[in-house]
C-alpha atoms as a PDB file:
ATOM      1  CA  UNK A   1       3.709-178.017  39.402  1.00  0.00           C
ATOM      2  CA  UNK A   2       7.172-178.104  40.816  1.00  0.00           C
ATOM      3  CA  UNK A   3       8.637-179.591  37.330  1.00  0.00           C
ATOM      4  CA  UNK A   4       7.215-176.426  35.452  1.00  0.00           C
ATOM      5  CA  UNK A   5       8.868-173.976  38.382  1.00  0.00           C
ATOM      6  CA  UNK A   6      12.266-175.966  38.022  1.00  0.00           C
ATOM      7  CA  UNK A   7      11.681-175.869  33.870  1.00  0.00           C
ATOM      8  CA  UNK A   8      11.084-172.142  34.321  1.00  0.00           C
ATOM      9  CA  UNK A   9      14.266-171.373  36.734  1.00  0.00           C
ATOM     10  CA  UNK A  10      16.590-173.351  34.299  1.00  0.00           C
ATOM     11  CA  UNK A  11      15.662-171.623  31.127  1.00  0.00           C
ATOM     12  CA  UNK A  12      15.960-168.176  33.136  1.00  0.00           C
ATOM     13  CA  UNK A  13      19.729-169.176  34.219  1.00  0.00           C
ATOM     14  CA  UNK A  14      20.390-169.890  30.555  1.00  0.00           C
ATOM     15  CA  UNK A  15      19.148-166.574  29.605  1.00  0.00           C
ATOM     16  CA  UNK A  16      20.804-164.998  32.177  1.00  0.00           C
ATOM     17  CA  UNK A  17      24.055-167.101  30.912  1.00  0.00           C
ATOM     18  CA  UNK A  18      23.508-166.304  27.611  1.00  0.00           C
ATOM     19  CA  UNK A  19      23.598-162.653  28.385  1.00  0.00           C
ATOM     20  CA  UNK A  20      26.511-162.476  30.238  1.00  0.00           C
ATOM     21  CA  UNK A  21      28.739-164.625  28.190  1.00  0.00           C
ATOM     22  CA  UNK A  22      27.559-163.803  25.134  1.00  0.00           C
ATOM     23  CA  UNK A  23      26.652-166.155  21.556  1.00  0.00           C
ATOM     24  CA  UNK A  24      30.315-167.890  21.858  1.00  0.00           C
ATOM     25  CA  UNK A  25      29.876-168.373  25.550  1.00  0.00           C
ATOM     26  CA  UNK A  26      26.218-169.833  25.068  1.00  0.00           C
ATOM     27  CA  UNK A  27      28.102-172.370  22.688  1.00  0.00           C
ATOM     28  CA  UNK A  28      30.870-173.544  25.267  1.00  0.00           C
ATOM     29  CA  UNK A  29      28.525-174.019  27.857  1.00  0.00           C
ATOM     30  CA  UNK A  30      26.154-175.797  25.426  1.00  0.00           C
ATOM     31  CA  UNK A  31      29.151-177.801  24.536  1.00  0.00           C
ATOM     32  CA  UNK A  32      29.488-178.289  28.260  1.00  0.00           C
ATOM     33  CA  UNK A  33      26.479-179.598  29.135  1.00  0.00           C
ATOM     34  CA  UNK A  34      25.816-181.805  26.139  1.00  0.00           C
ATOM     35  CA  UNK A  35      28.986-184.148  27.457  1.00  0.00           C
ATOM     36  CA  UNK A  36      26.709-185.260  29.407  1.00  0.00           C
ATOM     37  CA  UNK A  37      28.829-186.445  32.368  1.00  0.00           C
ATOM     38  CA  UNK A  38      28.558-183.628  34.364  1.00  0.00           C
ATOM     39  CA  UNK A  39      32.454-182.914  34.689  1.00  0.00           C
ATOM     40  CA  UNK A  40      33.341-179.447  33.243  1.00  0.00           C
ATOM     41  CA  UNK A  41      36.657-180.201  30.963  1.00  0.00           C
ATOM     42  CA  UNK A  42      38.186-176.788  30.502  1.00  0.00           C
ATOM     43  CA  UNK A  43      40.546-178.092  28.331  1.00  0.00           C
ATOM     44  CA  UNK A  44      37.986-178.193  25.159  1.00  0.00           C
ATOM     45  CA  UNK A  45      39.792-176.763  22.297  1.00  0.00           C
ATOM     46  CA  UNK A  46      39.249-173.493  21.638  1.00  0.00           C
ATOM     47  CA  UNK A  47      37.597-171.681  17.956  1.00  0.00           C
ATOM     48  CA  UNK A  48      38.968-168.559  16.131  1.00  0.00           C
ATOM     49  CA  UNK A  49      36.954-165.923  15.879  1.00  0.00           C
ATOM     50  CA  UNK A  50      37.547-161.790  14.236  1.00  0.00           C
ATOM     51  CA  UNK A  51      36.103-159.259  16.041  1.00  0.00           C
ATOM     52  CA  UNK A  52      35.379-155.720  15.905  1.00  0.00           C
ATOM     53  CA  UNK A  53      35.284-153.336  18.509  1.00  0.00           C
ATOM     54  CA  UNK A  54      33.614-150.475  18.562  1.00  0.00           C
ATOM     55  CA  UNK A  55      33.986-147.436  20.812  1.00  0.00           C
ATOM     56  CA  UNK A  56      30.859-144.066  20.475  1.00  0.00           C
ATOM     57  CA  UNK A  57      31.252-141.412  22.616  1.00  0.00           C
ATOM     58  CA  UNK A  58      27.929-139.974  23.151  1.00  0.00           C
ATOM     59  CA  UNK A  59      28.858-136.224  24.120  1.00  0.00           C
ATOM     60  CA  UNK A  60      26.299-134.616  27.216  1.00  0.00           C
ATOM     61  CA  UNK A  61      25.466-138.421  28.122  1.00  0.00           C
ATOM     62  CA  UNK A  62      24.799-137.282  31.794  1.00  0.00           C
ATOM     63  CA  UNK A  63      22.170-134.572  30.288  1.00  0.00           C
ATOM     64  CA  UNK A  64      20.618-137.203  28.146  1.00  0.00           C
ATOM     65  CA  UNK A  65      20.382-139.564  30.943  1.00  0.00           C
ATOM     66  CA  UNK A  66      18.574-136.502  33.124  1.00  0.00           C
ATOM     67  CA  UNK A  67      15.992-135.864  30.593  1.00  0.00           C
ATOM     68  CA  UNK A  68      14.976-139.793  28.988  1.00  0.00           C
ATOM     69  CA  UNK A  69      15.202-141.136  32.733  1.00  0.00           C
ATOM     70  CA  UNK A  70      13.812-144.699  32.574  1.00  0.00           C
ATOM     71  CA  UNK A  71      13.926-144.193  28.294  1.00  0.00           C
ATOM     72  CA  UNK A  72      17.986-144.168  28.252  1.00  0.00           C
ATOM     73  CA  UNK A  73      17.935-147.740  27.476  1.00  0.00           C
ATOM     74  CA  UNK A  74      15.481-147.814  24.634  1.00  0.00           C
ATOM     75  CA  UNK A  75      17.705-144.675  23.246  1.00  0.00           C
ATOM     76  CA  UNK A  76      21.235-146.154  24.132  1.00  0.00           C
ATOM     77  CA  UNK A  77      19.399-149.686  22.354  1.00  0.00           C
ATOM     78  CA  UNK A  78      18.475-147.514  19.483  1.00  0.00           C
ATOM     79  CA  UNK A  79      22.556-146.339  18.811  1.00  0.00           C
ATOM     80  CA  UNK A  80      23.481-149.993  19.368  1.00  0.00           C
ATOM     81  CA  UNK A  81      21.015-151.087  16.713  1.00  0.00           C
ATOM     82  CA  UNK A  82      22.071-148.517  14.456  1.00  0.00           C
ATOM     83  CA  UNK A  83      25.656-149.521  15.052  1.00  0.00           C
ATOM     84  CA  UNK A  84      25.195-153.471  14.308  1.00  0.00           C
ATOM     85  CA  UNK A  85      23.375-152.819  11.574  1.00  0.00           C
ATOM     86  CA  UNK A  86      26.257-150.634   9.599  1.00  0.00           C
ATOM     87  CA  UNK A  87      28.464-153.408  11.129  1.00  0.00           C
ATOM     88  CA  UNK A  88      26.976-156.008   8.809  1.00  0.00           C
ATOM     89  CA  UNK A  89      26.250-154.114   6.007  1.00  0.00           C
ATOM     90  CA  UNK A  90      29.679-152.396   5.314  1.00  0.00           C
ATOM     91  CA  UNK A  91      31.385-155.454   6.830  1.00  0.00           C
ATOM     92  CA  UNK A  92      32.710-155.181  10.280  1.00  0.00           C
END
């Protein structure tokens, strides 16, 4: 019983990792932990990546927020859907 609460907390820290760094910080601490030694070498070289920022201005946010309530984050999920999506397809 305790191994399957232990099991259960670890996999919620490395979702709660994996949000907060992100898919390239998931990878360095995967690359972290699979040294297997325990030490954390922050000298690992690093990889190159692009990236593409994007910036949306969503004008009368505050009156949105006032009338979705506990719904802003399915409609604010929505834009950022909409967004990767024209990311990939035109390219970045």
């Amino acid at each position: 019983m305790k191994t399957v609460e232990l099991q259960k907390t670890i996999f919620r820290i490395g979702n709660l990792l994996q949000c907060s760094f992100g898919q390239l910080g998931a990878m360095i601490i995967k690359e972290q932990l699979s040294s297997g030694d325990g030490n954390l070498d922050i000298m690992i070289p690093g990889i190159k990546v692009t990236v593409v920022f994007m910036v949306v201005r969503i004008n009368n946010f505050v009156d949105y927020s006032d009338c979705l309530k506990a719904h802003i984050t399915e409609f604010l999920n929505k834009i950022v859907s909409i967004m990767h999506r024209s990311a990939d397809r035109w390219g970045g």
